[in-house]
C-alpha atoms as a PDB file:
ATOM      1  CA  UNK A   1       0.000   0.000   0.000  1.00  0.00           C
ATOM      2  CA  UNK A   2       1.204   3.367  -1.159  1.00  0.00           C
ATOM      3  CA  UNK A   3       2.130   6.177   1.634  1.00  0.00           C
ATOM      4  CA  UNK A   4      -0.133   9.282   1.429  1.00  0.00           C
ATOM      5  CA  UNK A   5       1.660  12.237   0.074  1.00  0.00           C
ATOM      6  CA  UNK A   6       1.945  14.947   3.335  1.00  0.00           C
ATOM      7  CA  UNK A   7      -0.861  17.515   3.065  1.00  0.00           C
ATOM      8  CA  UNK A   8      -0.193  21.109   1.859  1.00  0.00           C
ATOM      9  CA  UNK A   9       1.108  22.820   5.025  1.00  0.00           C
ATOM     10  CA  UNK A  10      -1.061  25.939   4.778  1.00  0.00           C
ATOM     11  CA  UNK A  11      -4.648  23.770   4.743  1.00  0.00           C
ATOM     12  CA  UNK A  12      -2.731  21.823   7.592  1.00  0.00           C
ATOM     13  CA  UNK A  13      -1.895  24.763   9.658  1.00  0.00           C
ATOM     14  CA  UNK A  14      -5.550  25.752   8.928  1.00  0.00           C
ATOM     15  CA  UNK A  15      -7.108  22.933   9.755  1.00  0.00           C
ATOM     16  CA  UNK A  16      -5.373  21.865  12.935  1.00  0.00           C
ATOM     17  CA  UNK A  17      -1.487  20.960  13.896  1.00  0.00           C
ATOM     18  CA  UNK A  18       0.125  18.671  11.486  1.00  0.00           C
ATOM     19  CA  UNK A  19       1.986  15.466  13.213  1.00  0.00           C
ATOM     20  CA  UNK A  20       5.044  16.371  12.085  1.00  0.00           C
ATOM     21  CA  UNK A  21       7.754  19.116  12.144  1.00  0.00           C
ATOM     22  CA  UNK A  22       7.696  21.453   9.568  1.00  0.00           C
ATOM     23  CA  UNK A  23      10.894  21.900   7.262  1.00  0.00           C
ATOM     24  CA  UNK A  24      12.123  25.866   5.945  1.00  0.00           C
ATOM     25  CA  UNK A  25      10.484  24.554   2.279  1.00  0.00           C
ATOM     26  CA  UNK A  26       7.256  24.054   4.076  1.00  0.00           C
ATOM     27  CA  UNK A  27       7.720  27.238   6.406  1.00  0.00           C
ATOM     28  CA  UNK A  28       8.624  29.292   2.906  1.00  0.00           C
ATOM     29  CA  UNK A  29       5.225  27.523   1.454  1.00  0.00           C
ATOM     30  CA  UNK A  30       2.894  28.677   4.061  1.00  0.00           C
ATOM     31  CA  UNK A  31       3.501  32.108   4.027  1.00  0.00           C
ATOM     32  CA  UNK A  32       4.526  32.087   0.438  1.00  0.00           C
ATOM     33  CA  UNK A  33       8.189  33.730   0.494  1.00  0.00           C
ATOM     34  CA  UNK A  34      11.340  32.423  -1.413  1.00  0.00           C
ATOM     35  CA  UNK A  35      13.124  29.989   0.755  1.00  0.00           C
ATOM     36  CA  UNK A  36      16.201  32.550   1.283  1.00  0.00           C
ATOM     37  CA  UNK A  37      13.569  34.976   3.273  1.00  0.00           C
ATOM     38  CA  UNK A  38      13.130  32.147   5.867  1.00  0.00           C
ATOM     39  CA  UNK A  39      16.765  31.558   6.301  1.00  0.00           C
ATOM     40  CA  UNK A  40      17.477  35.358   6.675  1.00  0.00           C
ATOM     41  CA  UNK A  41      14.462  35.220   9.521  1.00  0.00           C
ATOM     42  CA  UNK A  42      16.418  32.721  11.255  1.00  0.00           C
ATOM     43  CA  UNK A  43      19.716  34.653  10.903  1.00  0.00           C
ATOM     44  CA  UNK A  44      17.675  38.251  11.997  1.00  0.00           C
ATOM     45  CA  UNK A  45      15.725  36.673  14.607  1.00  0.00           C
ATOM     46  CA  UNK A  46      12.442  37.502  13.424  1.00  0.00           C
ATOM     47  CA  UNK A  47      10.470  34.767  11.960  1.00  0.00           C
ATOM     48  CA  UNK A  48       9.034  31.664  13.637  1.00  0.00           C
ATOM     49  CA  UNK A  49      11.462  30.210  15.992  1.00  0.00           C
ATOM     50  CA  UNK A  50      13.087  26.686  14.343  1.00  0.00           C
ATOM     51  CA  UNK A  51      15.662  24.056  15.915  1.00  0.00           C
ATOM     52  CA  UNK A  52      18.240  21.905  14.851  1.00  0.00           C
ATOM     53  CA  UNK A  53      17.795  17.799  14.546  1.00  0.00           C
ATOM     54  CA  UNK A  54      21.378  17.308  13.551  1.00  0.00           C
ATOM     55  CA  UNK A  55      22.370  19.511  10.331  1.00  0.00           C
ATOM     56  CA  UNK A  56      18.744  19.792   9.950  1.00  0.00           C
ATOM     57  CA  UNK A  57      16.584  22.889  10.492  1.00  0.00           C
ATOM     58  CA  UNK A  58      13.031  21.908  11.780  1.00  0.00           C
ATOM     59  CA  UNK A  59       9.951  24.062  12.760  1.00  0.00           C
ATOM     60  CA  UNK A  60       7.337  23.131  15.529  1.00  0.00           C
ATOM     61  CA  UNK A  61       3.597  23.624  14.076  1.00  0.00           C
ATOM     62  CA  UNK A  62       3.081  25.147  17.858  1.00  0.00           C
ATOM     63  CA  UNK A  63       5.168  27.027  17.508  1.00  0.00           C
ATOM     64  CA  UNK A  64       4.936  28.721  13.936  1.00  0.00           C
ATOM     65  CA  UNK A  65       0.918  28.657  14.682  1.00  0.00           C
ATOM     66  CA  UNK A  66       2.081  31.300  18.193  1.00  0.00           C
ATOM     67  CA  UNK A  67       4.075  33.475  15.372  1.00  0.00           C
ATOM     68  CA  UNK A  68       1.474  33.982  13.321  1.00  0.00           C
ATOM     69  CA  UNK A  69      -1.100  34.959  16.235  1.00  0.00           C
ATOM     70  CA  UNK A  70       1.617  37.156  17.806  1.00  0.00           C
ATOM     71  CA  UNK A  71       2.197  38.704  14.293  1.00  0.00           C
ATOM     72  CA  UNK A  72      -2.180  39.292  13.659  1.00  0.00           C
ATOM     73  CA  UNK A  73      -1.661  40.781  17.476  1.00  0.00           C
ATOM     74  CA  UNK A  74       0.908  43.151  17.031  1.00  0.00           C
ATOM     75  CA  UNK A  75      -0.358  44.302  13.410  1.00  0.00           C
ATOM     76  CA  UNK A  76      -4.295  44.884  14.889  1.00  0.00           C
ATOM     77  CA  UNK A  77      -2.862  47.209  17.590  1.00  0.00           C
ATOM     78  CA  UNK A  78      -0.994  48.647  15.419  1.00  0.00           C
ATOM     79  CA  UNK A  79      -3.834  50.009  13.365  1.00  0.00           C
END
């Protein structure tokens, strides 16, 4: 039996907390920037917080899900 292909990380985020971490392609999918903009978050400090498994950069849904309702926070009392 074939594996499922993973679900599009933006309809996951949506829809609930995927089961697995997310990688920088999926982070650069979901908010729809070239894969170089999430790298120079990670460098500035200023994009959802990631971690290291190894050589490998990982993202916690939790934790990307917090950025993006800190980011809607800050912008609506901004306004």
């Amino acid at each position: 039996m074939a594996k499922p292909k993973d679900p599009n990380p933006r309809a996951t985020l949506r829809g609930g907390l995927p089961d697995r971490y997310l990688t920088p392609d999926d982070i650069a999918e979901v908010f729809e920037v070239p894969l170089e903009t999430v790298y120079q978050w990670r460098k500035k400090r200023t994009g959802p917080p990631g971690f290291r498994v190894g050589k490998h950069l990982r993202y916690d849904p939790a934790d990307v899900r917090a950025y993006v309702d800190q980011r809607k926070h800050a912008d609506a009392t901004a306004a």
